[in-house]
Protein backbone atom coordinates (compact mmCIF):
# COMPACT_ATOMS: atom_id res chain seq x y z
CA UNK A 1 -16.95 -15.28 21.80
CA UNK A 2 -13.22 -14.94 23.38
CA UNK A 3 -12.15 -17.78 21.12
CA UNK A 4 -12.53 -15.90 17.85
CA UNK A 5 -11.06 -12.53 19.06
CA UNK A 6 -8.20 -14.81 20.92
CA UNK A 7 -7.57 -16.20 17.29
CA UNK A 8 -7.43 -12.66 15.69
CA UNK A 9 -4.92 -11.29 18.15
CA UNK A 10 -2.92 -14.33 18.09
CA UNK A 11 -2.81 -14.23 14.08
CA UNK A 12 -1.91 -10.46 14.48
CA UNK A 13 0.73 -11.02 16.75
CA UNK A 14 1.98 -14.26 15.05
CA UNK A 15 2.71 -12.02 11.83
CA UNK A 16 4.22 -9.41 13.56
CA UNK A 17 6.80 -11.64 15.11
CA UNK A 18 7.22 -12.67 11.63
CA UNK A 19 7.46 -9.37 9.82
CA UNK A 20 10.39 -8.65 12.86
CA UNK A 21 12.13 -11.67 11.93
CA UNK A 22 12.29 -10.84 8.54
CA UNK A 23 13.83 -7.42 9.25
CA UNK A 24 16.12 -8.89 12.07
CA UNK A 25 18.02 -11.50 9.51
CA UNK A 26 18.30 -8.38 7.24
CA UNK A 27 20.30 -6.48 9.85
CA UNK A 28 22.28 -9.99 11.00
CA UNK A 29 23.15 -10.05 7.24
CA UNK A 30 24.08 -6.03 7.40
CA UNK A 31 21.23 -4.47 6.16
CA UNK A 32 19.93 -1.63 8.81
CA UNK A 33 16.69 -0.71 7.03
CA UNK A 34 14.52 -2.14 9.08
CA UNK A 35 16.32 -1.12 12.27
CA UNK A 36 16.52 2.44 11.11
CA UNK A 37 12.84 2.39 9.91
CA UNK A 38 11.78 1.58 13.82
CA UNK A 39 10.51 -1.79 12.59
CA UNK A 40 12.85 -4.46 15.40
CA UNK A 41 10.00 -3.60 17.50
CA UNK A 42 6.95 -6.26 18.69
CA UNK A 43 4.99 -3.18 18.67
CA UNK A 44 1.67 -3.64 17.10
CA UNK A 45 1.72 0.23 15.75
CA UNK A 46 4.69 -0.36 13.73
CA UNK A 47 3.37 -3.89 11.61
CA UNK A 48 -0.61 -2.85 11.43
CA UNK A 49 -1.52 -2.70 7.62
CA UNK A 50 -5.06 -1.24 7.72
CA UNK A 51 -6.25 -4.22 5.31
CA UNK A 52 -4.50 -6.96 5.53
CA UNK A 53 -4.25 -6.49 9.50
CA UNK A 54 -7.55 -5.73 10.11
CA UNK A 55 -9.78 -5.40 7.80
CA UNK A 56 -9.44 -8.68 5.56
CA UNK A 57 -9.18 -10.68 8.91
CA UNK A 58 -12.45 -9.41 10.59
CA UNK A 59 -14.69 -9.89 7.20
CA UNK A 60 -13.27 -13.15 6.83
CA UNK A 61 -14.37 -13.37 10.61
CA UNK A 62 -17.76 -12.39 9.87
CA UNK A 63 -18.19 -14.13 6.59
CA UNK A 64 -17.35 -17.45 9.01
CA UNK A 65 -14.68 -18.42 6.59
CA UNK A 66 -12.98 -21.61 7.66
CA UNK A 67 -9.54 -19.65 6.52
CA UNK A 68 -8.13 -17.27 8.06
CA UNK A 69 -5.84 -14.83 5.93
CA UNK A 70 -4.20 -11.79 6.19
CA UNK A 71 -0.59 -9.59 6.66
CA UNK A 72 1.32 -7.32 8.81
CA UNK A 73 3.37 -4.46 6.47
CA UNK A 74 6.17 -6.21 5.32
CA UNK A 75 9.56 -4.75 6.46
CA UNK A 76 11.76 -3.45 4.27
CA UNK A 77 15.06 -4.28 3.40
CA UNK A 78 17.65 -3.11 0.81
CA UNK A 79 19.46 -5.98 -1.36
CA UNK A 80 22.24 -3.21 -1.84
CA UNK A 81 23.30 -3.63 1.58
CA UNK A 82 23.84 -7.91 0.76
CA UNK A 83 27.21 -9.30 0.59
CA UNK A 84 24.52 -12.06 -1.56
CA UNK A 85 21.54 -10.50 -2.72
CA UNK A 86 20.43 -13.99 -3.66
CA UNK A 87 21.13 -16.27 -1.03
CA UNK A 88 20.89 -13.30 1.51
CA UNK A 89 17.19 -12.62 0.18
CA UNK A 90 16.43 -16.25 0.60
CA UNK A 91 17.62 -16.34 3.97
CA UNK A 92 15.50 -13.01 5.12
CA UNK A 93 12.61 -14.89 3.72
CA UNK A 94 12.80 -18.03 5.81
CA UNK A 95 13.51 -15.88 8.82
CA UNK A 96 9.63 -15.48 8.84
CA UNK A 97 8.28 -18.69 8.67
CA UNK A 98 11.12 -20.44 11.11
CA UNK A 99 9.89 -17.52 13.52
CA UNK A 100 6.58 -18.96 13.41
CA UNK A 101 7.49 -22.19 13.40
CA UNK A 102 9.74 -21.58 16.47
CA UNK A 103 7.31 -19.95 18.49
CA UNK A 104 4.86 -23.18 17.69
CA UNK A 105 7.70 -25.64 19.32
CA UNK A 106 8.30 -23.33 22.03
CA UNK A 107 4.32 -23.54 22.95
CA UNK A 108 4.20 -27.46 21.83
CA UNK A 109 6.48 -27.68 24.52
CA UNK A 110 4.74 -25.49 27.72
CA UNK A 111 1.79 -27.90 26.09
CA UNK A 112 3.40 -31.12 26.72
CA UNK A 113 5.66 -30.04 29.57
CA UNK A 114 1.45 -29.25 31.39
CA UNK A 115 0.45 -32.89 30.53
CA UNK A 116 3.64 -34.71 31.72
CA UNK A 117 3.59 -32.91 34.90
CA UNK A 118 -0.03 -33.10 35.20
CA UNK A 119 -0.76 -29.23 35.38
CA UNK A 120 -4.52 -28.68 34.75
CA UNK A 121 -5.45 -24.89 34.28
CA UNK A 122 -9.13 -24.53 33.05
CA UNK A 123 -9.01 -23.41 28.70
CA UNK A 124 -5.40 -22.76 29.24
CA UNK A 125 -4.78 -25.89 26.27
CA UNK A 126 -7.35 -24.85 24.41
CA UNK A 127 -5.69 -21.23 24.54
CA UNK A 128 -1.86 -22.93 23.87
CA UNK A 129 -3.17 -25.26 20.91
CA UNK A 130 -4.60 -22.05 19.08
CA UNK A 131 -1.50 -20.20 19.01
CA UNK A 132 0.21 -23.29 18.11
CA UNK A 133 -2.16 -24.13 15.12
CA UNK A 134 -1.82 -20.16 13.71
CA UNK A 135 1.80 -19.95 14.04
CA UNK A 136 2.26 -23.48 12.07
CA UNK A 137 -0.34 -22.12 9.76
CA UNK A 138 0.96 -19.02 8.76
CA UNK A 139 4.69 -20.85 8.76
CA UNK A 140 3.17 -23.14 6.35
CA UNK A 141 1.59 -20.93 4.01
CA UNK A 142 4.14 -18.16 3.82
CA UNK A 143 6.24 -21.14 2.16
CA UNK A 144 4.22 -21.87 -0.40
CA UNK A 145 6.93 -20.48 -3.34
CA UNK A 146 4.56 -18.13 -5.06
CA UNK A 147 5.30 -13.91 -5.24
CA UNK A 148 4.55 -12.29 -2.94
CA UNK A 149 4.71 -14.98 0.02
CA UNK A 150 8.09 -15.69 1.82
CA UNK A 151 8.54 -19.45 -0.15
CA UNK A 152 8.89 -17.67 -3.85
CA UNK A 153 11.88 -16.20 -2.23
CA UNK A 154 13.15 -19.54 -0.48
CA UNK A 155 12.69 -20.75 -4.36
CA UNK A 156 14.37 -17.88 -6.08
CA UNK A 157 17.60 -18.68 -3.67
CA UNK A 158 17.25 -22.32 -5.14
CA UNK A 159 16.87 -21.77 -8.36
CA UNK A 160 19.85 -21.84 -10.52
CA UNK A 161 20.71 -19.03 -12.81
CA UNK A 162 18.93 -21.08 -16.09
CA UNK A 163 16.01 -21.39 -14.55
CA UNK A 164 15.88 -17.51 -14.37
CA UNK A 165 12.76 -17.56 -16.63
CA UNK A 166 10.70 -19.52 -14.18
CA UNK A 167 11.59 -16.53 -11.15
CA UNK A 168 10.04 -14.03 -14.01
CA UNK A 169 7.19 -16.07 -14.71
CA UNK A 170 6.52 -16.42 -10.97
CA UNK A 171 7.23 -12.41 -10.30
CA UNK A 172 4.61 -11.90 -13.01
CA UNK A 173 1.92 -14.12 -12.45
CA UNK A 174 2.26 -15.35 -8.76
CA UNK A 175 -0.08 -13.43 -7.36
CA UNK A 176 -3.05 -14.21 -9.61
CA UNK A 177 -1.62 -18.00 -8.72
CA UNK A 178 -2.04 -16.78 -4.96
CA UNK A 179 -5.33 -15.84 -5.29
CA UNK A 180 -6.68 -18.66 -7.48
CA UNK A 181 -5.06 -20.97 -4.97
CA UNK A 182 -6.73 -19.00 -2.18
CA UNK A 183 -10.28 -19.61 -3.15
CA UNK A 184 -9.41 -23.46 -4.50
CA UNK A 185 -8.90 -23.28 -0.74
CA UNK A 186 -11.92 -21.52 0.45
CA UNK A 187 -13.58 -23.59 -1.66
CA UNK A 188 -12.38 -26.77 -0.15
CA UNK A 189 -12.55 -25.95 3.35
């Protein structure tokens, strides 16, 4: 019974580090908004969106779905306060996902660093591989380049300016994509 709740608070945490890198590559890149909206914090408070924090995680939870899905509240930022608006974006987006995968490595390594010196602590890898597996999960998925996830940003950065009418496409039909990909997925799993 720990395991599942241990999985729940380490997705919810997982995508608030996320969410604050997000909003601390906006202010790097001289955007405040997220700074002056109280959002640089790790505080749970501050990232909780009722559904997508909660509410979508538990019912998948209870529903036993093999996937587990959900969001923090996205910080804001302002492209007015971008030298690039483009690029800049692009780079705020990735901030996210590099977060996650980051704090993956930085657990890989307490994980192998425990085998090669022969540290045993009872569930402790079980514990490690967990966060490990959500944080390259939601890395992994938040790069897939459809609106509204972080990769249709990473994309848009990409893109060059003929290729505008693929960024509109994407803006306007990404998130039925998202969804339709989402239960391919369920589906599969």
């Amino acid at each position: 019974m720990v395991i599942p709740f241990f999985y729940l608070f380490v997705f919810l945490f997982a995508a608030i580090i996320h969410e604050v890198a997000h909003g601390a590559m906006a202010y790097k890149l001289g955007d405040p908004t997220a700074k002056d909206a109280g959002r640089l914090t790790l505080n749970p408070i501050r990232h909780i969106d009722p559904v997508g924090s909660i509410l979508l995680p538990v019912m998948l939870y209870l529903f036993q779905s093999p996937i587990l899905f959900g969001w923090a509240k996205p910080v804001p930022f302002n492209p007015m306060f971008l030298k690039n608006p483009k690029r800049d974006g692009g780079l705020i987006a990735l901030a996210g996902p590099v977060s996650n995968f980051a704090v993956a490595a930085v657990f890989y390594a307490i994980t192998t660093g425990m085998s090669v010196f022969g540290v045993i602590i009872p569930n402790l890898p079980t514990f490690l591989s967990i966060i490990i597996f959500v944080n390259v999960w939601l890395g992994i998925i938040n790069l897939v380049p459809l609106p509204p996830l972080d990769g249709s940003k990473v994309l848009f950065m990409l893109l060059p300016k003929k290729w505008h009418g693929v960024e509109l496409f994407l803006e306007k039909n990404g998130p039925i994509l998202l969804m339709i990909l989402i239960l391919m997925l369920l589906f599969v799993f």
